[in-house]
N, C-alpha and C. Protein backbone atom coordinates (compact mmCIF):
# COMPACT_ATOMS: atom_id res chain seq x y z
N UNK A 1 13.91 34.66 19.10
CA UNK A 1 13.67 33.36 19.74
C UNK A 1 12.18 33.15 20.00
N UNK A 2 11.60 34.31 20.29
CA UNK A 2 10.40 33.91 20.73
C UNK A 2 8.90 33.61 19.36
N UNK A 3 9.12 34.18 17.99
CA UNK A 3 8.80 33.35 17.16
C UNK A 3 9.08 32.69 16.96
N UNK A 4 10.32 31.82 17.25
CA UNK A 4 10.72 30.19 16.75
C UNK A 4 9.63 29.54 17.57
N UNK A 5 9.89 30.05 18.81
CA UNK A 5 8.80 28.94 20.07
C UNK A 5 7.48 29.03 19.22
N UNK A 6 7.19 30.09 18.87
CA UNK A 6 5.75 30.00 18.41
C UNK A 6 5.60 29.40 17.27
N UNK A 7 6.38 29.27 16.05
CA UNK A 7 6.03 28.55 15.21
C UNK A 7 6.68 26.87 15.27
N UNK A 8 7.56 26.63 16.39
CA UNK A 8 7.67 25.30 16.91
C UNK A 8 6.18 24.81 17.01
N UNK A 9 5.67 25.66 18.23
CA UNK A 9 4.42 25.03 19.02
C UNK A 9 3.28 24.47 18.32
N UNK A 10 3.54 25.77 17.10
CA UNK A 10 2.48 25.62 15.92
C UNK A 10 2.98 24.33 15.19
N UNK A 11 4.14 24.39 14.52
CA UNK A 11 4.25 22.91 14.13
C UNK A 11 3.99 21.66 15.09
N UNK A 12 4.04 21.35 15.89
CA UNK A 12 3.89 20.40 16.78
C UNK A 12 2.63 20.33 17.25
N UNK A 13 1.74 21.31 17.37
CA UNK A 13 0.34 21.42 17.49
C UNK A 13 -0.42 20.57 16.35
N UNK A 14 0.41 21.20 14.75
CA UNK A 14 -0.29 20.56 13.30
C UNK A 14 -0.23 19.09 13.17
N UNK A 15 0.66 18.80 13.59
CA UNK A 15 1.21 17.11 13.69
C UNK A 15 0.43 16.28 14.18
N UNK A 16 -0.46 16.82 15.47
CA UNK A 16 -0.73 16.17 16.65
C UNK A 16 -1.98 16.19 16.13
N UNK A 17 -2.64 18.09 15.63
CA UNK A 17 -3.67 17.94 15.46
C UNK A 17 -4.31 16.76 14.52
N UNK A 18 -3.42 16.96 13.57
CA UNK A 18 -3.55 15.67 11.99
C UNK A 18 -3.49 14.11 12.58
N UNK A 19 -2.99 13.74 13.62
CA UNK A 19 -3.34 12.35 13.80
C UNK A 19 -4.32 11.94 15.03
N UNK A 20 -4.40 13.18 15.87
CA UNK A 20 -5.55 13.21 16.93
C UNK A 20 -6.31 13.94 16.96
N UNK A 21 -6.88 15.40 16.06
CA UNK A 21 -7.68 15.86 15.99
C UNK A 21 -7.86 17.15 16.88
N UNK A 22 -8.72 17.58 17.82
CA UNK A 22 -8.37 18.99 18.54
C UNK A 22 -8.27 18.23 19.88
N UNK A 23 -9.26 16.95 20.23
CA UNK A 23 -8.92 16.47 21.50
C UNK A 23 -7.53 16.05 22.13
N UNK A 24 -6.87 15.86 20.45
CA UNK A 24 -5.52 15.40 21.01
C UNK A 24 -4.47 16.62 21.07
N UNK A 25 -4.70 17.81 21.33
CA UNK A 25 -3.89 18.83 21.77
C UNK A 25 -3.47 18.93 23.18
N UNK A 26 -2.77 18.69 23.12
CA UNK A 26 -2.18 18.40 24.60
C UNK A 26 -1.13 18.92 25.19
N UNK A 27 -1.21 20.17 26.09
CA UNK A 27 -0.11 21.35 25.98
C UNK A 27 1.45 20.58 26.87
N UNK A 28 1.32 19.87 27.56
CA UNK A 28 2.25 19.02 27.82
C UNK A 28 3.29 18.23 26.97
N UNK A 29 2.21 17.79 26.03
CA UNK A 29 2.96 16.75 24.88
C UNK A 29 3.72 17.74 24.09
N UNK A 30 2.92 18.39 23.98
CA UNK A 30 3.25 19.35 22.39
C UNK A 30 4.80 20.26 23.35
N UNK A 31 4.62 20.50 24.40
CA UNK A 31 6.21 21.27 24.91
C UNK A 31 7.06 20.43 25.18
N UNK A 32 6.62 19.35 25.21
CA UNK A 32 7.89 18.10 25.34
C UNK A 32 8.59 17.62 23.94
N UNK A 33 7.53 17.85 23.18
CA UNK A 33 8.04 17.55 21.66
C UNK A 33 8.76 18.66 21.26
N UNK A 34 8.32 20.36 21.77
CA UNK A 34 9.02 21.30 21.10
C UNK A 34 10.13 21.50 22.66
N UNK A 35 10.28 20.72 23.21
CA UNK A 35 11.47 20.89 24.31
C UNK A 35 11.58 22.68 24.96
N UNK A 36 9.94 22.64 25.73
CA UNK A 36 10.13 23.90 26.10
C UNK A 36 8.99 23.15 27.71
N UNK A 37 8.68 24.30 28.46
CA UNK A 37 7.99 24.00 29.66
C UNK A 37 6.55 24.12 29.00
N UNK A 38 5.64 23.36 29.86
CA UNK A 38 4.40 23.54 29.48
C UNK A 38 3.62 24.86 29.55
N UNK A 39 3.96 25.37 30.67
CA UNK A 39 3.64 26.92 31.03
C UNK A 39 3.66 27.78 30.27
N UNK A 40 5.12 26.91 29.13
CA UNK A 40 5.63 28.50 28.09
C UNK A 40 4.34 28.67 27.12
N UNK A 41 4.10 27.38 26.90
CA UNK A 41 3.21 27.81 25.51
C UNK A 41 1.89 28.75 25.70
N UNK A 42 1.52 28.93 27.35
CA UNK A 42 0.15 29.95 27.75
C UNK A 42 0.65 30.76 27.32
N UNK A 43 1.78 31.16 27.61
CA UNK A 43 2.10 32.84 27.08
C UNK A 43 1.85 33.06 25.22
N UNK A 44 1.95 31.81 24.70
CA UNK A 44 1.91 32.49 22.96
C UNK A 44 0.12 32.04 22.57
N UNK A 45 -0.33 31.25 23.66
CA UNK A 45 -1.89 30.74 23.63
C UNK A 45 -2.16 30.46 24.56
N UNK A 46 -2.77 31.24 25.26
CA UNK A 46 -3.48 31.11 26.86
C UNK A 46 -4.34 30.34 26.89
N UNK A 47 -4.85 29.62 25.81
CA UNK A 47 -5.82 28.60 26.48
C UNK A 47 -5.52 27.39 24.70
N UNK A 48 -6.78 26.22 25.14
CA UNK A 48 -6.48 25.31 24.23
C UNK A 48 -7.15 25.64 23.26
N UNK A 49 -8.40 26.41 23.30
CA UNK A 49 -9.12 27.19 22.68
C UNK A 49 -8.23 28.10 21.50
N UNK A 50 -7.42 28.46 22.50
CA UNK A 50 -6.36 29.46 21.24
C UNK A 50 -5.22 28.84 20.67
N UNK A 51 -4.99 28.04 21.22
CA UNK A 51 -4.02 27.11 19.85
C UNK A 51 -4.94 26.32 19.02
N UNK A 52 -6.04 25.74 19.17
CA UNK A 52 -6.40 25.51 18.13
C UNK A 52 -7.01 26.01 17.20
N UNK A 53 -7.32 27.27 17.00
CA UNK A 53 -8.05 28.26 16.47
C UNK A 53 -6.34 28.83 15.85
N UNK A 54 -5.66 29.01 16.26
CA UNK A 54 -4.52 29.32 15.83
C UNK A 54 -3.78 28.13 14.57
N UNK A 55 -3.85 26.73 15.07
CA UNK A 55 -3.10 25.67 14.32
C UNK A 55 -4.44 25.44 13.20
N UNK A 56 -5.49 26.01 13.33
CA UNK A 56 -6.43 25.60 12.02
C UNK A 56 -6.39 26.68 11.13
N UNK A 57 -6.14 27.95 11.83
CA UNK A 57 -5.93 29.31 10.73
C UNK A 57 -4.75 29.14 9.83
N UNK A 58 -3.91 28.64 10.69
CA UNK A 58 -2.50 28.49 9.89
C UNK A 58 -2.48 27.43 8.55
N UNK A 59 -3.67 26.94 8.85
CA UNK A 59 -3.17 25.20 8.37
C UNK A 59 -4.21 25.89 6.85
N UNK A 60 -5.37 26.71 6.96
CA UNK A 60 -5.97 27.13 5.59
C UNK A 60 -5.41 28.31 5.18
N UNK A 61 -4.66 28.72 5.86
CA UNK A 61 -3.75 29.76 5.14
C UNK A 61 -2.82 29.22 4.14
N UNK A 62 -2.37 28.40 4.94
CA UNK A 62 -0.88 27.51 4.30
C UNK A 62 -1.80 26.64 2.47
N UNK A 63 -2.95 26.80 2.88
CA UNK A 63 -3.85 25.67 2.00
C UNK A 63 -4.26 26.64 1.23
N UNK A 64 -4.55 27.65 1.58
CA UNK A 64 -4.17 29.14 0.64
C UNK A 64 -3.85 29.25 -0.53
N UNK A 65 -2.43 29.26 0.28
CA UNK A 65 -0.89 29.13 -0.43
C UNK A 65 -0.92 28.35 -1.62
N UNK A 66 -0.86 27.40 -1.11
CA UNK A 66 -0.80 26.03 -1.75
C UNK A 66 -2.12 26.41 -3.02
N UNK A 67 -3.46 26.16 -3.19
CA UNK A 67 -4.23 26.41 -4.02
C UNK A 67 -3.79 27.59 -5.04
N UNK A 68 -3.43 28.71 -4.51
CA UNK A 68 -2.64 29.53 -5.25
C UNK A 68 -1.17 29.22 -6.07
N UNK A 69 -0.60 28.49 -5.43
CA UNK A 69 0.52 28.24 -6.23
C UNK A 69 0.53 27.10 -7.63
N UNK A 70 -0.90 26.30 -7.44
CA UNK A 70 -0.99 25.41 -8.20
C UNK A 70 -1.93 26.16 -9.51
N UNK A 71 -2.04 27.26 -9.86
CA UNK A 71 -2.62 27.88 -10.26
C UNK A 71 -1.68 28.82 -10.95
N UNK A 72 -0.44 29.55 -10.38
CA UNK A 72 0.35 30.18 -10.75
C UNK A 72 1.31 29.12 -11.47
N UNK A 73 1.85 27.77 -11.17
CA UNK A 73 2.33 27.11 -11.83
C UNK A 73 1.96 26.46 -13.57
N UNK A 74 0.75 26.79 -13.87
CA UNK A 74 0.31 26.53 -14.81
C UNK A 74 -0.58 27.13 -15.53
N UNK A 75 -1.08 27.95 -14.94
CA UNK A 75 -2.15 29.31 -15.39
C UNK A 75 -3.21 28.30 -16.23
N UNK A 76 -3.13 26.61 -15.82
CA UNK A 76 -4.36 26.29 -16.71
C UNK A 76 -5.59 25.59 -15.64
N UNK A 77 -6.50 26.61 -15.62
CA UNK A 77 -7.27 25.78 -14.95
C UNK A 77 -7.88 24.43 -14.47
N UNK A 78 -7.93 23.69 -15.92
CA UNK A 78 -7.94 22.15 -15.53
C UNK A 78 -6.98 21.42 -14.73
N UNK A 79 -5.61 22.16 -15.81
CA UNK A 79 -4.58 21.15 -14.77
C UNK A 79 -4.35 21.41 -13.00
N UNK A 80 -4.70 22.53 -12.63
CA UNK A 80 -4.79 23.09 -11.55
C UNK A 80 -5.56 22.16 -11.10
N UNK A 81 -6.99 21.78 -11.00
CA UNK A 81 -8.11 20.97 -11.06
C UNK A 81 -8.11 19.26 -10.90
N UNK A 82 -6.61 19.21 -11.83
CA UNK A 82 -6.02 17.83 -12.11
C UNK A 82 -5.39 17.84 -10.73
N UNK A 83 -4.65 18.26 -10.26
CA UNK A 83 -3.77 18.51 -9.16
C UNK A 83 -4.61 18.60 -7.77
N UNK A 84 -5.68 18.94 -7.45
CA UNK A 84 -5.72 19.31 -6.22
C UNK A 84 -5.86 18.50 -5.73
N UNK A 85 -6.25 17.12 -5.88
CA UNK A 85 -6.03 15.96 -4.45
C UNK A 85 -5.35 15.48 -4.23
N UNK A 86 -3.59 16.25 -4.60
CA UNK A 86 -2.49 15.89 -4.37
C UNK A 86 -2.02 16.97 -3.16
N UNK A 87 -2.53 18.28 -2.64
CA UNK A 87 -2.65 18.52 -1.39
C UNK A 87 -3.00 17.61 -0.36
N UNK A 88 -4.30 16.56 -0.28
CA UNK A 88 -4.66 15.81 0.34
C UNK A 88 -4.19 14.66 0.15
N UNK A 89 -3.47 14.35 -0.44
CA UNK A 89 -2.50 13.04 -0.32
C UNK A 89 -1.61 13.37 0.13
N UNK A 90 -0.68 14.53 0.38
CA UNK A 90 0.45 15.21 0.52
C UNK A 90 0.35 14.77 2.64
N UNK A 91 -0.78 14.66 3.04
CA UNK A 91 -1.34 14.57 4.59
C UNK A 91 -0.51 12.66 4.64
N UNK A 92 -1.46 11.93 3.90
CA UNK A 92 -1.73 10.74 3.75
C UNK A 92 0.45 10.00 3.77
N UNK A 93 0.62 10.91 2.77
CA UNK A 93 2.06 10.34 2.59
C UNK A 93 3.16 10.71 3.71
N UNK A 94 2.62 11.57 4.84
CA UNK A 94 3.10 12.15 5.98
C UNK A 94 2.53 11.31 7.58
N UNK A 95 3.84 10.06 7.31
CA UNK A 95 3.05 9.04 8.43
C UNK A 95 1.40 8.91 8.10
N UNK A 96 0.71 9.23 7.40
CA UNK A 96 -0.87 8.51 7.02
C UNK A 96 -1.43 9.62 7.81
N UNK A 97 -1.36 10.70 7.89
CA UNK A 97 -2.35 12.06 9.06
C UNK A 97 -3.36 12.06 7.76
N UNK A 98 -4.16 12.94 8.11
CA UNK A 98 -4.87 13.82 7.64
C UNK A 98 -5.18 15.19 7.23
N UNK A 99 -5.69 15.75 6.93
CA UNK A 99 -6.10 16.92 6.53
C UNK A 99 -6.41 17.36 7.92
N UNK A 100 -6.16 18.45 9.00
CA UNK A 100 -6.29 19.12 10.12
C UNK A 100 -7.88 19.62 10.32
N UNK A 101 -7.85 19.93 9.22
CA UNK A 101 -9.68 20.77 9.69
C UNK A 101 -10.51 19.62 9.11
N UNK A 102 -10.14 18.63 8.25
CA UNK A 102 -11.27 17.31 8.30
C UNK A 102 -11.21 16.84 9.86
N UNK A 103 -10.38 16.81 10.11
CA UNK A 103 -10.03 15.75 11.50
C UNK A 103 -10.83 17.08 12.42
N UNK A 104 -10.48 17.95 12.21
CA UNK A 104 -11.55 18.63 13.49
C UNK A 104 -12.96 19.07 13.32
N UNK A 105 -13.64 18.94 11.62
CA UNK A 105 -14.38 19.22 11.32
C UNK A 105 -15.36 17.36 11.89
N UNK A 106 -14.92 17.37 12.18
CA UNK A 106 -15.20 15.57 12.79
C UNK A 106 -15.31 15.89 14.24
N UNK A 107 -15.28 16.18 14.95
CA UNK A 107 -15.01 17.00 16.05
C UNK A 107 -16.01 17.89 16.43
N UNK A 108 -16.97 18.52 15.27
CA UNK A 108 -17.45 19.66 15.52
C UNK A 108 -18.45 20.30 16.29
N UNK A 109 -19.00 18.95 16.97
CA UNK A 109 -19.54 19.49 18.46
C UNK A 109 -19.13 19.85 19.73
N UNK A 110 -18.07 19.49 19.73
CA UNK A 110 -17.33 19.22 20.65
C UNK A 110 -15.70 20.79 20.77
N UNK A 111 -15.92 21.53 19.82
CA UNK A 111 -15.26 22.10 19.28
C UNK A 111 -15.37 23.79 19.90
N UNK A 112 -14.65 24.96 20.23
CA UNK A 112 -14.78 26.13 20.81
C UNK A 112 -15.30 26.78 19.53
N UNK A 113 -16.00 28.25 20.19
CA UNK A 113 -16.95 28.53 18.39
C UNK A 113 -15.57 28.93 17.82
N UNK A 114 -14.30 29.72 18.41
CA UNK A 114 -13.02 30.06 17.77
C UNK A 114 -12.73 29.30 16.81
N UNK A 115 -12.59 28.03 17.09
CA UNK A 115 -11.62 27.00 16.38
C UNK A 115 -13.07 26.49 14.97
N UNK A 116 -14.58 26.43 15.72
CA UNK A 116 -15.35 26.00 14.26
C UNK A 116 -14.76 27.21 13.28
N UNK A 117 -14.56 28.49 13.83
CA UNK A 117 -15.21 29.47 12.61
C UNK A 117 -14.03 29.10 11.55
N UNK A 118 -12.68 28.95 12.22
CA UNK A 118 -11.31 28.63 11.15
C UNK A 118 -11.54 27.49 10.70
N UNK A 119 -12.05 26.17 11.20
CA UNK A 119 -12.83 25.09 10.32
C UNK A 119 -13.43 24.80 9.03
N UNK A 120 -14.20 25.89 9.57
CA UNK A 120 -15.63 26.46 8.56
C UNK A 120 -14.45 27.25 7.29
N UNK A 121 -13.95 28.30 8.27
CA UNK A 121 -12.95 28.89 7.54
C UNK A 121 -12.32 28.00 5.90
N UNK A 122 -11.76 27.01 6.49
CA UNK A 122 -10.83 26.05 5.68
C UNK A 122 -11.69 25.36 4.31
N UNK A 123 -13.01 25.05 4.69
CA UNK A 123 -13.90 24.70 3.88
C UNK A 123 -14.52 25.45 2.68
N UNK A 124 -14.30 26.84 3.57
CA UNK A 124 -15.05 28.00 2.56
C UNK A 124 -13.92 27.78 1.73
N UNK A 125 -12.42 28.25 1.72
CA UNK A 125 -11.07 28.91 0.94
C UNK A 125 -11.11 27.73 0.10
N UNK A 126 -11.25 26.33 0.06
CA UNK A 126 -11.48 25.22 -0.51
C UNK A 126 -12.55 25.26 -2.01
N UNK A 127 -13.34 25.33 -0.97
CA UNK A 127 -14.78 25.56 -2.40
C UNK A 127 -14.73 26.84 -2.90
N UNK A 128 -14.10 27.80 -2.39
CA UNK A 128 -14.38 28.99 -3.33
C UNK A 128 -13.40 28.56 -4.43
N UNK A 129 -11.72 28.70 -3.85
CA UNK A 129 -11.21 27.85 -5.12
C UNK A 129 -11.32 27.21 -6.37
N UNK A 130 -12.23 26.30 -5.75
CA UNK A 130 -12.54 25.37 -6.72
C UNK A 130 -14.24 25.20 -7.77
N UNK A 131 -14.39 26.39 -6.93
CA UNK A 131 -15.58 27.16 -7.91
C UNK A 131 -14.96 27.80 -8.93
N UNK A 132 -14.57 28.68 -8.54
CA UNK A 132 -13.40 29.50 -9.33
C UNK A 132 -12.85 28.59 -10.58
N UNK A 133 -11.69 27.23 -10.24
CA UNK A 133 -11.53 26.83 -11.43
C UNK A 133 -12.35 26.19 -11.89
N UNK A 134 -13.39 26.03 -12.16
CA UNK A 134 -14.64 25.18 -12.51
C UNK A 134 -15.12 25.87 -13.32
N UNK A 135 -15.40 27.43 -13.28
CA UNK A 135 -15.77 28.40 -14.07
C UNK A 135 -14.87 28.72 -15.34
N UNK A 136 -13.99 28.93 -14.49
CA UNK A 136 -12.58 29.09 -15.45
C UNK A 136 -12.56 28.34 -16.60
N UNK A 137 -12.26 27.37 -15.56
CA UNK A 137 -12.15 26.07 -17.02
C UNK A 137 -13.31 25.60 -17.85
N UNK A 138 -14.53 26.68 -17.72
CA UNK A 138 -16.02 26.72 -17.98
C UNK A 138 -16.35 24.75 -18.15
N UNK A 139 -16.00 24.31 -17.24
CA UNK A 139 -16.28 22.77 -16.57
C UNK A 139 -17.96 22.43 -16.52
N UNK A 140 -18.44 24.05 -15.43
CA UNK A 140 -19.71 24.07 -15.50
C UNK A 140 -20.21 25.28 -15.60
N UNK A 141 -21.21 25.82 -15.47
CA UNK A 141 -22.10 27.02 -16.01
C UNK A 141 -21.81 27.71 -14.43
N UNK A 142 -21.61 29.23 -14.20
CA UNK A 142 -21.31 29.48 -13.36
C UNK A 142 -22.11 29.05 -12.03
N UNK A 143 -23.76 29.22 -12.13
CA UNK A 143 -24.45 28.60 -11.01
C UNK A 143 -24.39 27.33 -10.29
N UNK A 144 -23.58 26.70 -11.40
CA UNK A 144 -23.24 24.93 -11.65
C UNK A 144 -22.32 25.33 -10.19
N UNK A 145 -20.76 25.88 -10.17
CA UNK A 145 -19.35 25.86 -9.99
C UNK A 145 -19.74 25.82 -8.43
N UNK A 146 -20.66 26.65 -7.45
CA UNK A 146 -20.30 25.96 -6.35
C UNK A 146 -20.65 24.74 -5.60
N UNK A 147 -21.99 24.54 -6.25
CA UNK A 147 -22.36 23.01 -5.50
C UNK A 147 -21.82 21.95 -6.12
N UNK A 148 -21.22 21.94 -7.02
CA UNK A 148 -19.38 20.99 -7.98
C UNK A 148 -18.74 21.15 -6.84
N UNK A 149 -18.01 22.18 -6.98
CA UNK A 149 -16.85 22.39 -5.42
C UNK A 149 -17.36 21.81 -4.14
N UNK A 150 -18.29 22.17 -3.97
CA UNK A 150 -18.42 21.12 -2.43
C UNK A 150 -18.44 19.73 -2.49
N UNK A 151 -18.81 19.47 -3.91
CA UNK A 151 -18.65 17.91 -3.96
C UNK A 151 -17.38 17.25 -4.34
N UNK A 152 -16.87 18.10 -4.66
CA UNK A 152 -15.30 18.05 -5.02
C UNK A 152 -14.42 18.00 -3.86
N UNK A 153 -14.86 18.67 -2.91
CA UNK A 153 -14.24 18.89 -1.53
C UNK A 153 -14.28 17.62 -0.96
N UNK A 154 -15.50 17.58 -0.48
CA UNK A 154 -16.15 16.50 -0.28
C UNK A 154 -15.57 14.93 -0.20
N UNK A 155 -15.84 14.88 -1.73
CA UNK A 155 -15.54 13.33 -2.41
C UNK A 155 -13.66 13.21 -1.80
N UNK A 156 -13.02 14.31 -1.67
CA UNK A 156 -11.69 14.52 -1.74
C UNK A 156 -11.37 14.29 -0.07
N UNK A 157 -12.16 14.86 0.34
CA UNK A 157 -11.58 14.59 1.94
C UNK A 157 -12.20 13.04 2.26
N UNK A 158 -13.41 12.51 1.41
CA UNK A 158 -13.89 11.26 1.58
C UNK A 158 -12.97 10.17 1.71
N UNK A 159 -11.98 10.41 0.65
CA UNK A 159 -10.83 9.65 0.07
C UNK A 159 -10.21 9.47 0.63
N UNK A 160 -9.62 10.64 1.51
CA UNK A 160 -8.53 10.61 2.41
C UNK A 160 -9.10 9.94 3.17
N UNK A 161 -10.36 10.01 4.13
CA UNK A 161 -10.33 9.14 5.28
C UNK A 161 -10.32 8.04 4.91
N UNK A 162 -10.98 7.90 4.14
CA UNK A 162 -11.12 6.07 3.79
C UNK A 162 -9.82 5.53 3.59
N UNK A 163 -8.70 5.72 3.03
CA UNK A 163 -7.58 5.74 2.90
C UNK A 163 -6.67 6.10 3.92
N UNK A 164 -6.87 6.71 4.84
CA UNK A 164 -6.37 6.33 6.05
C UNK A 164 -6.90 5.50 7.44
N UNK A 165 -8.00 5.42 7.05
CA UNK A 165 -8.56 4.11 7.93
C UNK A 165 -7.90 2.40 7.47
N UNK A 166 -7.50 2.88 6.36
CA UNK A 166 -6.63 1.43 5.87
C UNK A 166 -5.41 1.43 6.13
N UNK A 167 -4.84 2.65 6.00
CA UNK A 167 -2.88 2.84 5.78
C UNK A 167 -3.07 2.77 4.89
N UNK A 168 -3.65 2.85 3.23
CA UNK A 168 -3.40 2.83 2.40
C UNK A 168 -3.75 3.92 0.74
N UNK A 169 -2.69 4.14 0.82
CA UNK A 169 -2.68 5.49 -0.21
C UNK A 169 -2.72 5.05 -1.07
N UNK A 170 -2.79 3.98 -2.10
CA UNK A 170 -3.10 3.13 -3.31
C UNK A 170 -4.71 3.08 -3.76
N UNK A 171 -5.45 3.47 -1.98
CA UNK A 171 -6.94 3.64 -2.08
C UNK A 171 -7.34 5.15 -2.74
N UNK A 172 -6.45 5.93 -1.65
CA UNK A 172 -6.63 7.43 -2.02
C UNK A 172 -6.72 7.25 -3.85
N UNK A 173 -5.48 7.25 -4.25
CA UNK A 173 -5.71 7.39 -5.72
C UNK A 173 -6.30 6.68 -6.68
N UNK A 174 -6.82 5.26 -6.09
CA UNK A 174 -7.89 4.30 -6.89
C UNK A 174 -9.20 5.44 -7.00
N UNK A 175 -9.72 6.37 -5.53
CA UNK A 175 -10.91 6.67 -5.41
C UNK A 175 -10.90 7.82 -5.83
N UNK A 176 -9.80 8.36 -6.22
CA UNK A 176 -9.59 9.86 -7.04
C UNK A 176 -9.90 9.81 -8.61
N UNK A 177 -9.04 8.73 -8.81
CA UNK A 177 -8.93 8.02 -10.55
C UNK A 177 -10.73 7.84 -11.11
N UNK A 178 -11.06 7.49 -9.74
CA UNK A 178 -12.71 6.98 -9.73
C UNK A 178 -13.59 8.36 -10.12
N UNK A 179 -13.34 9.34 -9.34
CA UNK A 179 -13.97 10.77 -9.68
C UNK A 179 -13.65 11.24 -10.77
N UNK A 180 -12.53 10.89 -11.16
CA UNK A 180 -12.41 11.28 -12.50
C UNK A 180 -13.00 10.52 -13.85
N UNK A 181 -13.24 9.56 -13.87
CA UNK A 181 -13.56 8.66 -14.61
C UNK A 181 -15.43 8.97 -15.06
N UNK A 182 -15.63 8.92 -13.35
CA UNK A 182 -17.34 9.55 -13.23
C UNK A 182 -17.59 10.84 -13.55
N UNK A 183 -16.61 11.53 -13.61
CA UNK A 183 -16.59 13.16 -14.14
C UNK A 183 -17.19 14.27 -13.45
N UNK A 184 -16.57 13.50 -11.88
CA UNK A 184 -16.14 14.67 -10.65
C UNK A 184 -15.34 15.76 -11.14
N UNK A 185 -14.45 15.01 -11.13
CA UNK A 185 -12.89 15.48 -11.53
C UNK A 185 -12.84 15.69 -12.88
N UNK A 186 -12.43 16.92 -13.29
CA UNK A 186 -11.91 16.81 -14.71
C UNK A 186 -10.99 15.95 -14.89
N UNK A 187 -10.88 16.00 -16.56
CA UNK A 187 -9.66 14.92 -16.73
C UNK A 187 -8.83 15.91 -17.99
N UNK A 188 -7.65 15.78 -17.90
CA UNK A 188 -6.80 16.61 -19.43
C UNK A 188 -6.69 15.96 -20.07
N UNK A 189 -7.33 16.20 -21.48
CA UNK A 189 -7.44 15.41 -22.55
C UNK A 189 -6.09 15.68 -22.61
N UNK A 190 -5.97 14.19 -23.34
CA UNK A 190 -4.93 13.54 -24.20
C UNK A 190 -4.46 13.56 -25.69
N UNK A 191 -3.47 14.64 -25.91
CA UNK A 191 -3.12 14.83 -27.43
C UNK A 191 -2.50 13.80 -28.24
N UNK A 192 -3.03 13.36 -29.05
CA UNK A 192 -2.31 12.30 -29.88
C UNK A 192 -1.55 12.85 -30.73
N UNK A 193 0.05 12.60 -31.26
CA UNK A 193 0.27 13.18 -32.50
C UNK A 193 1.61 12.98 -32.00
């Protein structure tokens, strides 16, 4: 029982964090949503400091995951490449949230050093990634692959906000289609035959 509470809290923490950011963690709300006392959740995070350092580790772990699996699904680097700003739409198509560590990386003065370093954290696992397939897919020359990835990151979380400052996910993928076109983004050629 007592990991369910904790990965309740954690889900309900991610939710909150994605449409309010770290200010909107609110240990009240979040035990009313996971139907427990407010008190309970000190015991799995004694302070707000530690759930959010907790709900941002989870959230680039999970983003981890995810980068890895899109990689194992196709073992082709481009298409991997083709795919990744469909993690960040994946936020957008979920009531219109965001990406968790953009929304707190927005935040970041205001922020405990705990919760920047898993921030920071989320950004690094991102661009290394995507250095990685950049090389791979020899896209660019290896010295090229990480300052690509940050702009790749970048342009990608750009999208999302702008696209959720509208409600509209028709933007997200107009401004994705756009990186690709400008040759942010790779594109998979097209076999005729």
């Amino acid at each position: 029982m007592r990991s369910n509470s904790r990965e309740a809290i954690l889900a309900a923490a991610r939710k909150t964090a994605q449409a309010h950011g770290y200010s909107g963690l609110n240990f009240r709300d979040i035990a009313d949503e996971v139907g427990i006392k407010a008190a309970s959740i000190h015991y799995y995070f004694p302070s707000k400091a530690d759930l959010g350092a907790a709900v941002a580790r989870r959230y680039w772990e999970d983003t981890a995951a995810k980068l890895d699996s899109l990689l194992a699904e196709t073992s082709d680097p481009i298409r991997s490449l083709q795919q990744y700003p469909d993690i960040f739409r994946t936020a957008l198509e979920r009531d219109n949230r965001i990406c968790l560590c953009s929304f707190m990386a927005a935040e970041y003065d205001d922020l405990p050093e705990t919760v920047k370093k898993e921030v920071q954290t989320f950004a690094d696992v991102n661009v290394a990634w995507l250095s990685q397939m950049l090389s791979a897919a020899s896209v660019v020359n290896s010295d090229e692959s990480e300052p690509r990835a940050r702009a790749i990151f970048a342009a990608v979380a750009g999208a999302q906000l702008m696209a959720r400052s509208r409600s509209d996910i028709s933007l997200f993928d107009s401004l994705i289609d756009t990186y690709r076109v400008a040759g942010l983004l790779p594109v998979i050629e097209q076999t005729v035959g």
